[in-house]
C-alpha atoms as a PDB file:
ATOM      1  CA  UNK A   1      96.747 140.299 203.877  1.00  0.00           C
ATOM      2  CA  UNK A   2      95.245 138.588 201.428  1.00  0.00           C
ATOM      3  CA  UNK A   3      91.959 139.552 199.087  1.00  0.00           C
ATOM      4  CA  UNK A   4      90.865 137.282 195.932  1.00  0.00           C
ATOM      5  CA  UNK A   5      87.938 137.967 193.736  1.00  0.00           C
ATOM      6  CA  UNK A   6      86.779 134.695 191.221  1.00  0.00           C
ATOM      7  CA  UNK A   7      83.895 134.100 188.926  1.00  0.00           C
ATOM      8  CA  UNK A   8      83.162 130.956 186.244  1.00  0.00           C
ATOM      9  CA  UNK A   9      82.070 127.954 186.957  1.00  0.00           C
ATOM     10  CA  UNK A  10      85.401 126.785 188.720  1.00  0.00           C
ATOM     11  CA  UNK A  11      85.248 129.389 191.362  1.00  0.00           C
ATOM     12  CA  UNK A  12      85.675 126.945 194.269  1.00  0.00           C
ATOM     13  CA  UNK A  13      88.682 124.540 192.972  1.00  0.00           C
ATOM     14  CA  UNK A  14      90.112 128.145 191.597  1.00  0.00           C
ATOM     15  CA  UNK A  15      89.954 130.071 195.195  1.00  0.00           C
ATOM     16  CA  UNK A  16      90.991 127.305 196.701  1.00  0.00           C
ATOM     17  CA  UNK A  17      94.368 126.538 194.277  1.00  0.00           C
ATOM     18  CA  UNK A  18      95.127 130.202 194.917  1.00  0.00           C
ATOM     19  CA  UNK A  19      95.041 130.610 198.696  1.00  0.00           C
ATOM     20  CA  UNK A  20      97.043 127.307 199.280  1.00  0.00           C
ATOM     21  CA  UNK A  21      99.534 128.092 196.696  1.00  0.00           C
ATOM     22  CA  UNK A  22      99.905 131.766 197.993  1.00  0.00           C
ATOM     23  CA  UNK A  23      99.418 131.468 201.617  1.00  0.00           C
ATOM     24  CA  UNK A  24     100.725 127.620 202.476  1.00  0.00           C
ATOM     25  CA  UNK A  25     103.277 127.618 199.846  1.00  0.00           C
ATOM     26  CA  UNK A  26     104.537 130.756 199.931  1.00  0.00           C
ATOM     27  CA  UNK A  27     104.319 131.010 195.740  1.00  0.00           C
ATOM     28  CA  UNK A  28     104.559 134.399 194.358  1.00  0.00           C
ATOM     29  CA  UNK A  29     101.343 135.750 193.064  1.00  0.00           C
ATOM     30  CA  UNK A  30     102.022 135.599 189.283  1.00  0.00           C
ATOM     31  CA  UNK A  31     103.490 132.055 189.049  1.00  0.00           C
ATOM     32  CA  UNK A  32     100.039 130.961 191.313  1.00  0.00           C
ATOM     33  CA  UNK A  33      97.997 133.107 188.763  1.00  0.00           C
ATOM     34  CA  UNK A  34     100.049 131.671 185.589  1.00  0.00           C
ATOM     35  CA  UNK A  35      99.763 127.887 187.021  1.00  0.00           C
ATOM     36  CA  UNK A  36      97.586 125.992 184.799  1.00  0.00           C
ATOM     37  CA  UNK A  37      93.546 125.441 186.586  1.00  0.00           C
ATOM     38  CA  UNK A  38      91.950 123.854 188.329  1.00  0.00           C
ATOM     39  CA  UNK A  39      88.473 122.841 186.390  1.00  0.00           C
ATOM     40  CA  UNK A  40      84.770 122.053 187.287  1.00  0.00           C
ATOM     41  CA  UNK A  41      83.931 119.371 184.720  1.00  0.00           C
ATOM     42  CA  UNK A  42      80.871 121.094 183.266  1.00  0.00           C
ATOM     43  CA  UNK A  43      80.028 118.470 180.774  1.00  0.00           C
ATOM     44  CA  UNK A  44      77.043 115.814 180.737  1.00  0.00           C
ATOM     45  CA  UNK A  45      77.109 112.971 182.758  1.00  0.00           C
ATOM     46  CA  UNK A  46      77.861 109.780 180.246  1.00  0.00           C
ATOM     47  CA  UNK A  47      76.465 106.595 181.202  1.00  0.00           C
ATOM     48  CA  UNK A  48      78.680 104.509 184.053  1.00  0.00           C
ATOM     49  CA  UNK A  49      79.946 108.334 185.536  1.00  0.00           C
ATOM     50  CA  UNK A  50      81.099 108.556 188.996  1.00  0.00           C
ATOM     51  CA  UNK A  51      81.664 111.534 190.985  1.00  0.00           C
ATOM     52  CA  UNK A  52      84.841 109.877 191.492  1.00  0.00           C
ATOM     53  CA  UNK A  53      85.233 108.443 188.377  1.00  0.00           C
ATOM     54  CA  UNK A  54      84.937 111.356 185.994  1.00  0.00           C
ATOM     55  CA  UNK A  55      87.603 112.525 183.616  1.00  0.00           C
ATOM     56  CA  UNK A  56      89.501 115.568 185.155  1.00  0.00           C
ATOM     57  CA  UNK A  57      89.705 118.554 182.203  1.00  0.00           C
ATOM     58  CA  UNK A  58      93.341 119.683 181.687  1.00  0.00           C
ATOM     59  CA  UNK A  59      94.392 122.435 179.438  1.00  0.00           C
ATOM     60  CA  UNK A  60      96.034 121.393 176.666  1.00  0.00           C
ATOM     61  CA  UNK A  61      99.449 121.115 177.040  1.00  0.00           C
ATOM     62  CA  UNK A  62      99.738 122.760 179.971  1.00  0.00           C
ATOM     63  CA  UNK A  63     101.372 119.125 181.870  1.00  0.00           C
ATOM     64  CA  UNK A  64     103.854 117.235 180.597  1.00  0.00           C
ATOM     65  CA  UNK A  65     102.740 114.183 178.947  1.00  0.00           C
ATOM     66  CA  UNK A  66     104.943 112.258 181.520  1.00  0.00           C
ATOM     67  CA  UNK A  67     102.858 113.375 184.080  1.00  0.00           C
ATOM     68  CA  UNK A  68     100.006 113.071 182.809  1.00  0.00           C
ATOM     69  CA  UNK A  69     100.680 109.212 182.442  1.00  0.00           C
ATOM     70  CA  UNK A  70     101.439 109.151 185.760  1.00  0.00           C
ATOM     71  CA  UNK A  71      98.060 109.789 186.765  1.00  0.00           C
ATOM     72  CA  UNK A  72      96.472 107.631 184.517  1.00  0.00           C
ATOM     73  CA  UNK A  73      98.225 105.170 186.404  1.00  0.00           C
ATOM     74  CA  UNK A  74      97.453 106.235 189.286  1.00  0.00           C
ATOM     75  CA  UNK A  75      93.616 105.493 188.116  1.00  0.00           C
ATOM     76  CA  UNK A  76      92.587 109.485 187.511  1.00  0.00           C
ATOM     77  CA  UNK A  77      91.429 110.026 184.012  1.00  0.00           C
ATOM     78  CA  UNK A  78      91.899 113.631 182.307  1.00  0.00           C
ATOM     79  CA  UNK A  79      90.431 114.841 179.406  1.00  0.00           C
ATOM     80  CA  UNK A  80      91.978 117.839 177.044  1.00  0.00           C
ATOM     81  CA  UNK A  81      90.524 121.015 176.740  1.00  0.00           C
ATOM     82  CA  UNK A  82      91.634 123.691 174.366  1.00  0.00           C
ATOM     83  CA  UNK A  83      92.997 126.829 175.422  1.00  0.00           C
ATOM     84  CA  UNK A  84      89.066 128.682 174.989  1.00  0.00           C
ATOM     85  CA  UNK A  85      86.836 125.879 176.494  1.00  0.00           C
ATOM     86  CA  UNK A  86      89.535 126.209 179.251  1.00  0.00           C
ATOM     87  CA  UNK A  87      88.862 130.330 179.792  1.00  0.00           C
ATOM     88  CA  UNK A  88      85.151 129.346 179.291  1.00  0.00           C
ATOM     89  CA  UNK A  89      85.409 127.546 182.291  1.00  0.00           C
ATOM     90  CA  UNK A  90      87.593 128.981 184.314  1.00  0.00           C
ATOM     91  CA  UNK A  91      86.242 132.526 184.303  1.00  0.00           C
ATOM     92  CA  UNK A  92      89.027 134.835 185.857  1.00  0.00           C
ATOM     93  CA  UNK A  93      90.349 135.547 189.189  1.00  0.00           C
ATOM     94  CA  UNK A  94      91.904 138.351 190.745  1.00  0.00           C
ATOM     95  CA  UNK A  95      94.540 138.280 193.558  1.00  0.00           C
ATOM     96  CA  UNK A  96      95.483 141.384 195.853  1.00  0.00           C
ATOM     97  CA  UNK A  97      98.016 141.011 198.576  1.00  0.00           C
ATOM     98  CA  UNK A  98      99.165 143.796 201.074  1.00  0.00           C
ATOM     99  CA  UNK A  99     102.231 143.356 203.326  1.00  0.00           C
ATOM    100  CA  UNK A 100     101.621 144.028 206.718  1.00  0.00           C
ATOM    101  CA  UNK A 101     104.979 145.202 208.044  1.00  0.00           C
ATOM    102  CA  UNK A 102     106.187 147.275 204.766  1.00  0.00           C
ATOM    103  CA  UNK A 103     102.593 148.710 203.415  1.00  0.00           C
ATOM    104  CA  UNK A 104     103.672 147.173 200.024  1.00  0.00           C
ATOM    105  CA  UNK A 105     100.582 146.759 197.502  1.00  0.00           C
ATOM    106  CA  UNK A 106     100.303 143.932 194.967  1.00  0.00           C
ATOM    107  CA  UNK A 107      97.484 142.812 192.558  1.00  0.00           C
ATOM    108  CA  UNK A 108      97.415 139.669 189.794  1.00  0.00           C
ATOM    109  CA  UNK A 109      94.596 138.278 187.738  1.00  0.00           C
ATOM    110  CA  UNK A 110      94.195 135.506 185.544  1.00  0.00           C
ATOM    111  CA  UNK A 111      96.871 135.811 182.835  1.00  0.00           C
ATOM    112  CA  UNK A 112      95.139 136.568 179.036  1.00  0.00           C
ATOM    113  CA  UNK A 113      91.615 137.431 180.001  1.00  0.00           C
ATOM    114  CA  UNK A 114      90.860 140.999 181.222  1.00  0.00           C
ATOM    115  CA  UNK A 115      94.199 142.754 182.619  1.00  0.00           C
ATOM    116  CA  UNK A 116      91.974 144.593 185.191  1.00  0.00           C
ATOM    117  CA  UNK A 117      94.187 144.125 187.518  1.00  0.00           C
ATOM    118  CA  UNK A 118      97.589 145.206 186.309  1.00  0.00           C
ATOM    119  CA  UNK A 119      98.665 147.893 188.736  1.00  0.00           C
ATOM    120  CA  UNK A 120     101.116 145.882 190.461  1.00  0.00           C
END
């Protein structure tokens, strides 16, 4: 079983990272909660923007610049954030998983923001 808890602006792209990365891949809890976000770009439309079209935010280096290239030629744009816009616009989640067959009890949030959530 599987319970998750978000706020911030990136609630959506957040929930939705989570549950594929714990339920369709099969990721342990704390390497999905210390991946790096998925963000809402919260910033004012420049003239020319497309839904489409519109830098992606990335936390600072949180890819590897080899990467990254690869999707700017792929066509996807990315802008840096630092490490606080990034928590600004994340907000935090909290993950809680319970296993069905032995009872056992797990809970994760959002690495570096509130440690709510540390009884593991």
């Amino acid at each position: 079983m599987l319970a998750i808890a978000s706020v911030g602006s990136s609630l959506i792209p957040e929930t939705v990272r989570i549950v594929v990365g714990t339920l369709a891949n099969h990721l342990d809890p704390l390497v999905v909660m210390a991946a790096p976000p998925l963000l809402l770009n919260m910033e004012p439309w420049k003239a020319g923007d497309t839904p489409s079209g519109r830098a992606e935010l990335v936390p600072e280096g949180a890819y590897d610049l080899d990467f990254l290239k690869e999707l700017h030629a792929s066509g996807l744009s990315t802008e840096p954030q630092s490490r606080g816009q990034v928590y600004t616009i994340r907000g935090t989640a909290v993950l809680a998983t319970i296993d069905p067959e032995s009872g056992i009890r797990r809970s994760v949030e959002t690495p570096g923001v509130f440690d709510f959530a540390t009884a593991y």
